[in-house]
Protein backbone atom coordinates (compact mmCIF):
# COMPACT_ATOMS: atom_id res chain seq x y z
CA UNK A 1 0.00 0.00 0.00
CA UNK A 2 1.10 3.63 -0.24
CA UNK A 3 1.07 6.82 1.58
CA UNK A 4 2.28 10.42 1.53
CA UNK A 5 5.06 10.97 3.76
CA UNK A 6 5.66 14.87 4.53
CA UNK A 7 8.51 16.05 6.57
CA UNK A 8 8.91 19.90 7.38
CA UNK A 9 11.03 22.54 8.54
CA UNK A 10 14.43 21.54 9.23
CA UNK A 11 13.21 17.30 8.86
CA UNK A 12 12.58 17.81 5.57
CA UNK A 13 16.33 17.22 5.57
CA UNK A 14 15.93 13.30 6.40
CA UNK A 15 14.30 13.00 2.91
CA UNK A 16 15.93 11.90 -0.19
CA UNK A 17 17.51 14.80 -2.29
CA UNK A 18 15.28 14.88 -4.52
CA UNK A 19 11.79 15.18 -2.54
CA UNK A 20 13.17 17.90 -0.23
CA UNK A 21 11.95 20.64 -1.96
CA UNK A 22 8.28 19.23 -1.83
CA UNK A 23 8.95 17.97 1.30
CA UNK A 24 6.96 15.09 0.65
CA UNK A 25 7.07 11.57 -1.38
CA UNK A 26 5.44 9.07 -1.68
CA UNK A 27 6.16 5.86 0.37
CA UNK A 28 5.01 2.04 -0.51
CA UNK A 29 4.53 0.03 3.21
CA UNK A 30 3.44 -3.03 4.42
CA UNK A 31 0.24 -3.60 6.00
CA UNK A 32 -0.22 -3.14 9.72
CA UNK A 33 2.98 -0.51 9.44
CA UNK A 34 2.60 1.90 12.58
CA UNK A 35 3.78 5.49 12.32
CA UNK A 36 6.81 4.36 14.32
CA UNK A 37 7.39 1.87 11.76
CA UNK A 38 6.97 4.57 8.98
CA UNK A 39 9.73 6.66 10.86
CA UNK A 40 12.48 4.43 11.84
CA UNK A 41 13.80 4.02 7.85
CA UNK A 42 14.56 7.78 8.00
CA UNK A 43 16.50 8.34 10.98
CA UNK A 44 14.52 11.11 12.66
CA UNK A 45 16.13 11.55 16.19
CA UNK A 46 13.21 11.13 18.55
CA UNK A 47 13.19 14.53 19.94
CA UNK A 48 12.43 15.85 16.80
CA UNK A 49 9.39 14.37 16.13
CA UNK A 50 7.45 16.78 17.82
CA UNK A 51 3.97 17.08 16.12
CA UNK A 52 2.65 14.05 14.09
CA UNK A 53 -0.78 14.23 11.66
CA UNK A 54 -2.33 11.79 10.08
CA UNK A 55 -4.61 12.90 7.69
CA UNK A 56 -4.70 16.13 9.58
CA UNK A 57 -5.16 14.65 13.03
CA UNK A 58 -2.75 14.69 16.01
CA UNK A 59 -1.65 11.64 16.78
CA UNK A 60 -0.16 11.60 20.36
CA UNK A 61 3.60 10.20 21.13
CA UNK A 62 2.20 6.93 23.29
CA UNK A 63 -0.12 5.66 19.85
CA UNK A 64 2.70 6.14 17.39
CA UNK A 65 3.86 2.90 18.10
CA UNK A 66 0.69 1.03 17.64
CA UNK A 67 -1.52 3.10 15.13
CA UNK A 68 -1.47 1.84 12.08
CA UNK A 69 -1.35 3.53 8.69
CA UNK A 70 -3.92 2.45 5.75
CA UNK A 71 -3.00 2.83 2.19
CA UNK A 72 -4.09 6.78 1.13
CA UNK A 73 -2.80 7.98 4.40
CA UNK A 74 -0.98 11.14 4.49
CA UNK A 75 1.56 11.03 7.37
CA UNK A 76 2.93 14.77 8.23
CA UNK A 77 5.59 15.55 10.84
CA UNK A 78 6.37 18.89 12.37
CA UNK A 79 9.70 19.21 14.74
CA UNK A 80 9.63 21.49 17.84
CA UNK A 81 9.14 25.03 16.37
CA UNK A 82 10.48 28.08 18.49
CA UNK A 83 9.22 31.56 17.61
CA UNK A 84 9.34 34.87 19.13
């Protein structure tokens, strides 16, 4: 199955070269693939997953390791943003 995988701000770094500037890509997964499971290919350090949407809905740190993503899904991830 497939989803949309969308990294911003300074993650959109752990993407390939080429998707960076649309910081997103598709991505082909198995079935019953959590959003941990999603994550763990790219190398995001834990502490910079901050904000995680599926479909645009929050989904909190202690679920990410046991919701599961179903193919159309579009999985977006926000670090910790600072502002002033």
């Amino acid at each position: 199955m497939q989803i949309t995988f969308k990294l911003y701000a300074t993650l959109g770094d752990y993407l390939p070269a080429d998707r960076r500037r649309d910081n997103a890509m598709a991505l082909d997964i198995a079935d019953n693939t959590t959003v941990s499971d999603a994550i763990a290919p790219f190398g995001l350090p834990a502490k910079l997953v901050h904000l995680v949407l599926i479909n645009g809905h929050f989904v909190p740190p202690e679920q990410r390791a046991t919701r599961t993503l179903v193919d159309g899904d579009v999985l977006a991830i926000w670090p910790p943003i600072a502002g002033g």
